[in-house]
C-alpha atoms as a PDB file:
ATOM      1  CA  UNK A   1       1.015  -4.219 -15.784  1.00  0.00           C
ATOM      2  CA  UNK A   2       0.145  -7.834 -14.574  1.00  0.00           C
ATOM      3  CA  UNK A   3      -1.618 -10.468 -16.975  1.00  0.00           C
ATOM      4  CA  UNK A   4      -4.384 -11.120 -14.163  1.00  0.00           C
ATOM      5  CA  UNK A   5      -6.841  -8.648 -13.112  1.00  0.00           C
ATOM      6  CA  UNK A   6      -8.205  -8.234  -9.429  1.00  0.00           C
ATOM      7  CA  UNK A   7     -11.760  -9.451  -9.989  1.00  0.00           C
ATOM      8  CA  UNK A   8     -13.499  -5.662 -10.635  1.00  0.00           C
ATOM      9  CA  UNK A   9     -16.942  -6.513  -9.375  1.00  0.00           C
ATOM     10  CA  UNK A  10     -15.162  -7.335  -6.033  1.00  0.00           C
ATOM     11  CA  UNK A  11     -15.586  -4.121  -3.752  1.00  0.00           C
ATOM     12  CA  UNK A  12     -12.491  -1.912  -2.560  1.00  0.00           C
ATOM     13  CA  UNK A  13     -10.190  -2.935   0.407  1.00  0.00           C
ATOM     14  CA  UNK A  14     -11.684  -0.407   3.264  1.00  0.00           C
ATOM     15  CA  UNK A  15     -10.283   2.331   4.874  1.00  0.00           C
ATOM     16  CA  UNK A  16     -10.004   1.310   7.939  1.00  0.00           C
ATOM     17  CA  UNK A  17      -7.161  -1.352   8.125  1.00  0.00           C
ATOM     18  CA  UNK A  18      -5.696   0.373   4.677  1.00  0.00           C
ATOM     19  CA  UNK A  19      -1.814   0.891   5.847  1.00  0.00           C
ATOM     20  CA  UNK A  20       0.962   0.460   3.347  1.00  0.00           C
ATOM     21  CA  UNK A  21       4.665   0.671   3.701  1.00  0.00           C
ATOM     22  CA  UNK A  22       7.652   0.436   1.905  1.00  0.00           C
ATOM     23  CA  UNK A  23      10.315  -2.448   2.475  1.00  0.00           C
ATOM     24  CA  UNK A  24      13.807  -1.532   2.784  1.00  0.00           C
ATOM     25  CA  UNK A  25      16.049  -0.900  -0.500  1.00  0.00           C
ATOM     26  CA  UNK A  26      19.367   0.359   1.859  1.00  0.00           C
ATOM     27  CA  UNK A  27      22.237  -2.086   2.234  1.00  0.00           C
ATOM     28  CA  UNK A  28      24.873  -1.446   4.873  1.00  0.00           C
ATOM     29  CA  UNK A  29      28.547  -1.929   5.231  1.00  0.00           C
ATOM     30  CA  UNK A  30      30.490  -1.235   8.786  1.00  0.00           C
ATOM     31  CA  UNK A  31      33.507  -0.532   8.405  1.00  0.00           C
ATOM     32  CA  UNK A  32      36.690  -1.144  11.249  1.00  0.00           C
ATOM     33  CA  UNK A  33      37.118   3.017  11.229  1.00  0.00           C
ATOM     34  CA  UNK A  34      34.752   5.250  10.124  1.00  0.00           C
ATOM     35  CA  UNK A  35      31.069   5.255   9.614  1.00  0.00           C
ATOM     36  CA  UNK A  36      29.360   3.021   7.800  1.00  0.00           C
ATOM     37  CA  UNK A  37      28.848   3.083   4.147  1.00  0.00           C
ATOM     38  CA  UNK A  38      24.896   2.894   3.087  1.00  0.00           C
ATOM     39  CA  UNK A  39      23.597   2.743  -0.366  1.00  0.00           C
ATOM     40  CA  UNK A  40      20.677   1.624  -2.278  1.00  0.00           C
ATOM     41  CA  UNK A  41      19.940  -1.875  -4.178  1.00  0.00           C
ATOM     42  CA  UNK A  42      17.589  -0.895  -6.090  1.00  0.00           C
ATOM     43  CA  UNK A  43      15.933   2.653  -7.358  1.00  0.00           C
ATOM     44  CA  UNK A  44      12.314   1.722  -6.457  1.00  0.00           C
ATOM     45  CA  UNK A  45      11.488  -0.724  -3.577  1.00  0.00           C
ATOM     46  CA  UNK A  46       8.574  -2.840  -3.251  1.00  0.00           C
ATOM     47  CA  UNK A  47       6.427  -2.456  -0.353  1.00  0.00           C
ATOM     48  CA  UNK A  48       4.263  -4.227   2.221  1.00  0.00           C
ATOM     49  CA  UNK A  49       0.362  -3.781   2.466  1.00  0.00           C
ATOM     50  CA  UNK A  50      -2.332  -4.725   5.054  1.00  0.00           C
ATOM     51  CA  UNK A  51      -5.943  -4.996   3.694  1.00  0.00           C
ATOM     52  CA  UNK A  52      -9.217  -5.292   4.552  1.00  0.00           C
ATOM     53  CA  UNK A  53     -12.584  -6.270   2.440  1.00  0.00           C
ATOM     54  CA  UNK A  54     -15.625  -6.420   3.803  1.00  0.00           C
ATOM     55  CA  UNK A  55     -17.563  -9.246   1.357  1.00  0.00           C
ATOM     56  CA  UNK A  56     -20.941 -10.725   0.968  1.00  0.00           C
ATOM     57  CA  UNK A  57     -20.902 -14.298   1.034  1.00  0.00           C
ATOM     58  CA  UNK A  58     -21.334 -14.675  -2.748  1.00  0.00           C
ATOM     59  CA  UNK A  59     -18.163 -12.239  -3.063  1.00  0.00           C
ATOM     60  CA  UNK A  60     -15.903 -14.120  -0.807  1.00  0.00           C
ATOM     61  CA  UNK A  61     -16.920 -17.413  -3.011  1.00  0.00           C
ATOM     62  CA  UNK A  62     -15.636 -15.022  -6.308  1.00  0.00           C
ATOM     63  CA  UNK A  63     -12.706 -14.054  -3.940  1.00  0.00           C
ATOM     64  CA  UNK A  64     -11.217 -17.648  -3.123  1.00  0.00           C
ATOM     65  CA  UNK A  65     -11.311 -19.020  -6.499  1.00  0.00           C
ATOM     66  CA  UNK A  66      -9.516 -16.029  -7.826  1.00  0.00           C
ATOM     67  CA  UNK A  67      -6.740 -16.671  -4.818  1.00  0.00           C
ATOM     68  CA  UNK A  68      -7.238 -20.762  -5.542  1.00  0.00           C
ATOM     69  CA  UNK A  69      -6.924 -20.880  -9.314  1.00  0.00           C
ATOM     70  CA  UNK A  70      -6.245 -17.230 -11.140  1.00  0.00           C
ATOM     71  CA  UNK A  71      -3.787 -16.475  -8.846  1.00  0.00           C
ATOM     72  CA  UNK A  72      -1.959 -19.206  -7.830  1.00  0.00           C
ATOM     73  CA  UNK A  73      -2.801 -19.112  -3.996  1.00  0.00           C
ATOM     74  CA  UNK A  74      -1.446 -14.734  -4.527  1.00  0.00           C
ATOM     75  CA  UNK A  75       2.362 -16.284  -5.960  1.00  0.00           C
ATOM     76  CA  UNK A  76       1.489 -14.509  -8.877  1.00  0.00           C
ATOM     77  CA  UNK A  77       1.689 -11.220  -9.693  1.00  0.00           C
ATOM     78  CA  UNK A  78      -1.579  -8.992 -10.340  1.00  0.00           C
ATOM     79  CA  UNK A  79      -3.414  -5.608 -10.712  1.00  0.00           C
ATOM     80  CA  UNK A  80      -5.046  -4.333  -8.053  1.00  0.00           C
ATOM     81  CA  UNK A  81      -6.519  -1.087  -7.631  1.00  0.00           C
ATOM     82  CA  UNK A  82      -5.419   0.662  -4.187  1.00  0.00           C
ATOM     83  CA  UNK A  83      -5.381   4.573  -2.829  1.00  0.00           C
ATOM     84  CA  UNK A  84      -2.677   6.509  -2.462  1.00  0.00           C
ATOM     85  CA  UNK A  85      -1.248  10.338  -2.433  1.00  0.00           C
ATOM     86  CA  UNK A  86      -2.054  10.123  -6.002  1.00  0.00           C
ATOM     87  CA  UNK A  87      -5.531   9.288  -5.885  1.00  0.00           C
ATOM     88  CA  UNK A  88      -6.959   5.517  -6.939  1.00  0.00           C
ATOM     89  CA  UNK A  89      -4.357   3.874  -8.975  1.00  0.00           C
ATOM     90  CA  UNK A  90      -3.638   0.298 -10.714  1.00  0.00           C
ATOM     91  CA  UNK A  91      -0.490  -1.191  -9.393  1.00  0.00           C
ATOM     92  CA  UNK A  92       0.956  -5.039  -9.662  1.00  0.00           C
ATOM     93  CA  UNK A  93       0.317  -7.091  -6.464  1.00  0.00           C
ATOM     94  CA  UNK A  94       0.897 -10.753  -4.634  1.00  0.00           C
ATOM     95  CA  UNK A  95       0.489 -12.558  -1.893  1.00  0.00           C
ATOM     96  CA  UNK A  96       4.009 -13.566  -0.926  1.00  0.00           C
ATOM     97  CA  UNK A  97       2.242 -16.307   2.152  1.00  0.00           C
ATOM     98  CA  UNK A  98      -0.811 -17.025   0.109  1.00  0.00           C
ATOM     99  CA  UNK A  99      -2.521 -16.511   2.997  1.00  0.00           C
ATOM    100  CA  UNK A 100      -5.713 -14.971   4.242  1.00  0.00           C
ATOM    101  CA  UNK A 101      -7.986 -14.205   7.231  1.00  0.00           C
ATOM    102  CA  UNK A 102     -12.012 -14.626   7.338  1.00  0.00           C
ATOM    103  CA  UNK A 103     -13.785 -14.014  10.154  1.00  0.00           C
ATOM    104  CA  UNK A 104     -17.851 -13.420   9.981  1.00  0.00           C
ATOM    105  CA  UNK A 105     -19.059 -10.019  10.756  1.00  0.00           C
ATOM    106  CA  UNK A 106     -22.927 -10.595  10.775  1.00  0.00           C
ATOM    107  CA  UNK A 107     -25.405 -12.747   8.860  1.00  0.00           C
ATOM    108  CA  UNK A 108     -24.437 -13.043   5.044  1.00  0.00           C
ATOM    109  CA  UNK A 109     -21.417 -10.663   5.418  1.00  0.00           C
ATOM    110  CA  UNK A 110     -17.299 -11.574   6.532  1.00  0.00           C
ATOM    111  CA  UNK A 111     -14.161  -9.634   6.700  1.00  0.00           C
ATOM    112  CA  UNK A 112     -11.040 -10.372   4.563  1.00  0.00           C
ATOM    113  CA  UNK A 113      -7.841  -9.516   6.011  1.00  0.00           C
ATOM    114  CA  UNK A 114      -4.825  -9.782   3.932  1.00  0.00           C
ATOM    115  CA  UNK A 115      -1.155  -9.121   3.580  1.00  0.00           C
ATOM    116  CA  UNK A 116      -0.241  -7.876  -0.264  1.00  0.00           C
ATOM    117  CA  UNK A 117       3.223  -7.144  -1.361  1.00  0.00           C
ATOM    118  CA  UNK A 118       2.993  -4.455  -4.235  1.00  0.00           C
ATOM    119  CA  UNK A 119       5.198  -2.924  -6.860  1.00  0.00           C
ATOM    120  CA  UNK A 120       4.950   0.133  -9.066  1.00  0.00           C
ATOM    121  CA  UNK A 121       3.496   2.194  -6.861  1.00  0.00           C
ATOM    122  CA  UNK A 122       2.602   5.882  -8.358  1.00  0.00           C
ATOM    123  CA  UNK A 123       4.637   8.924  -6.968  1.00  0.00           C
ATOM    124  CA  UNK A 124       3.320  12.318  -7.559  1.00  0.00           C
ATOM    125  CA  UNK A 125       5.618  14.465 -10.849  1.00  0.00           C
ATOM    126  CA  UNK A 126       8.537  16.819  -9.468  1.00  0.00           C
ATOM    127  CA  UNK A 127       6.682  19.724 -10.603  1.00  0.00           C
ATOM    128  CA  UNK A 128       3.701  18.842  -8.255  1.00  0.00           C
ATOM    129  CA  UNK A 129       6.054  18.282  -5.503  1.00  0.00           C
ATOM    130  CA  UNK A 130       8.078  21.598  -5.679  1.00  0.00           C
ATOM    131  CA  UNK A 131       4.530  23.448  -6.246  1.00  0.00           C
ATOM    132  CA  UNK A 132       3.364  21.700  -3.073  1.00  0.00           C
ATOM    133  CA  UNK A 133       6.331  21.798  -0.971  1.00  0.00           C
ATOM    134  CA  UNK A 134       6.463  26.012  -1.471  1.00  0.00           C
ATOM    135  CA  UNK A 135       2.983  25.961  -0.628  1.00  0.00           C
ATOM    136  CA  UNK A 136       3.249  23.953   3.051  1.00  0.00           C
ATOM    137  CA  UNK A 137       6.245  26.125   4.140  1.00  0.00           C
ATOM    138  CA  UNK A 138       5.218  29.606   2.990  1.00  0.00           C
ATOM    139  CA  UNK A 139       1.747  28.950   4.069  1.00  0.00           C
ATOM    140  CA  UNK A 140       2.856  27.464   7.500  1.00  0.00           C
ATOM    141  CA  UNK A 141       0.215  28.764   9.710  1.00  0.00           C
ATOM    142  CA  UNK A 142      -2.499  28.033   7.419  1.00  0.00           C
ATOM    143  CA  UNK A 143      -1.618  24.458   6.549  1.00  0.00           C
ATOM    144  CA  UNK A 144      -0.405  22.800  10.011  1.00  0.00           C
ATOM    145  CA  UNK A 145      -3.422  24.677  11.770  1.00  0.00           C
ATOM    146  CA  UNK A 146      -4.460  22.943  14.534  1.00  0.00           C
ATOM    147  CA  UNK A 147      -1.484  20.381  14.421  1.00  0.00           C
ATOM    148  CA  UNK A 148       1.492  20.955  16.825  1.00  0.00           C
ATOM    149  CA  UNK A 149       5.029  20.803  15.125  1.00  0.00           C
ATOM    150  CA  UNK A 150       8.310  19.858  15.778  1.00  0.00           C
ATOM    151  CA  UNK A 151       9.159  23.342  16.833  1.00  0.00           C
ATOM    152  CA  UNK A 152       6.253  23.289  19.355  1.00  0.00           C
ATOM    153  CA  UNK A 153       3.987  25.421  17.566  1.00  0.00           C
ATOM    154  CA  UNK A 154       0.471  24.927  17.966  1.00  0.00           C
ATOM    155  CA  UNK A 155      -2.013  26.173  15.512  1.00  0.00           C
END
């Protein structure tokens, strides 16, 4: 992990502009005949992240001098604590613009919008997978109720 630590008396990014994806490890070569030959340049790739805080005015104060002076305006790399399929989990993090949004919400209280570039991001163990995946397709029904599939079944 990182050197520098997200500052932990800062609250967590909410849930509502939370979206994370990953960037593109596939390279490409077309070919004159034939299909084109795809392949990976690396095993694991680092991906993109769009967050939100919500911060008091004292926290946004603890917030810009950690992205002033700890960080080096988010060019270097640090833990952060985000959610994903395995539950909360400490990855490494940086903000490749150095950038960030405020805009007030009410009174003492401002929003915090920021794009994050992360790396080491936790995948659930092969046996948890395989356990899982036998689970959603012999329990079909049960699982997708109420969502409509591919296959147009409705649940």
């Amino acid at each position: 992990m990182a050197a520098i630590q997200f500052p932990p008396n800062l609250p967590k990014p909410t849930i509502d502009a939370y979206s994370y994806k990953p960037q593109s490890s596939n390279v490409s070569t077309e070919f004159e005949a034939g299909p084109r030959r795809v392949r990976n340049r690396y095993r694991t790739p680092t991906y993109d992240f769009s967050l939100r805080w919500v911060l008091h005015i004292d926290e946004l104060g603890v917030f810009e001098y950690f992205m002033k002076e700890v960080s080096n305006w988010g060019s270097t790399w640090f833990d952060l604590t985000l959610l994903f399929g395995t539950g909360l989990k400490r990855i490494e993090a940086r903000v490749p613009s150095g950038t960030y949004d405020t805009s007030v919400i009410s009174g003492e209280y401002l929003s915090v919008t920021i794009n994050v570039e992360g790396r080491d991001i936790p995948y659930i163990a092969e046996a948890t997978y395989t356990a899982e995946t036998q689970n959603l397709f012999y329990n079909g029904a049960e699982t997708f109720s109420g969502v409509e599939t591919f296959d147009g079944y409705k649940g």
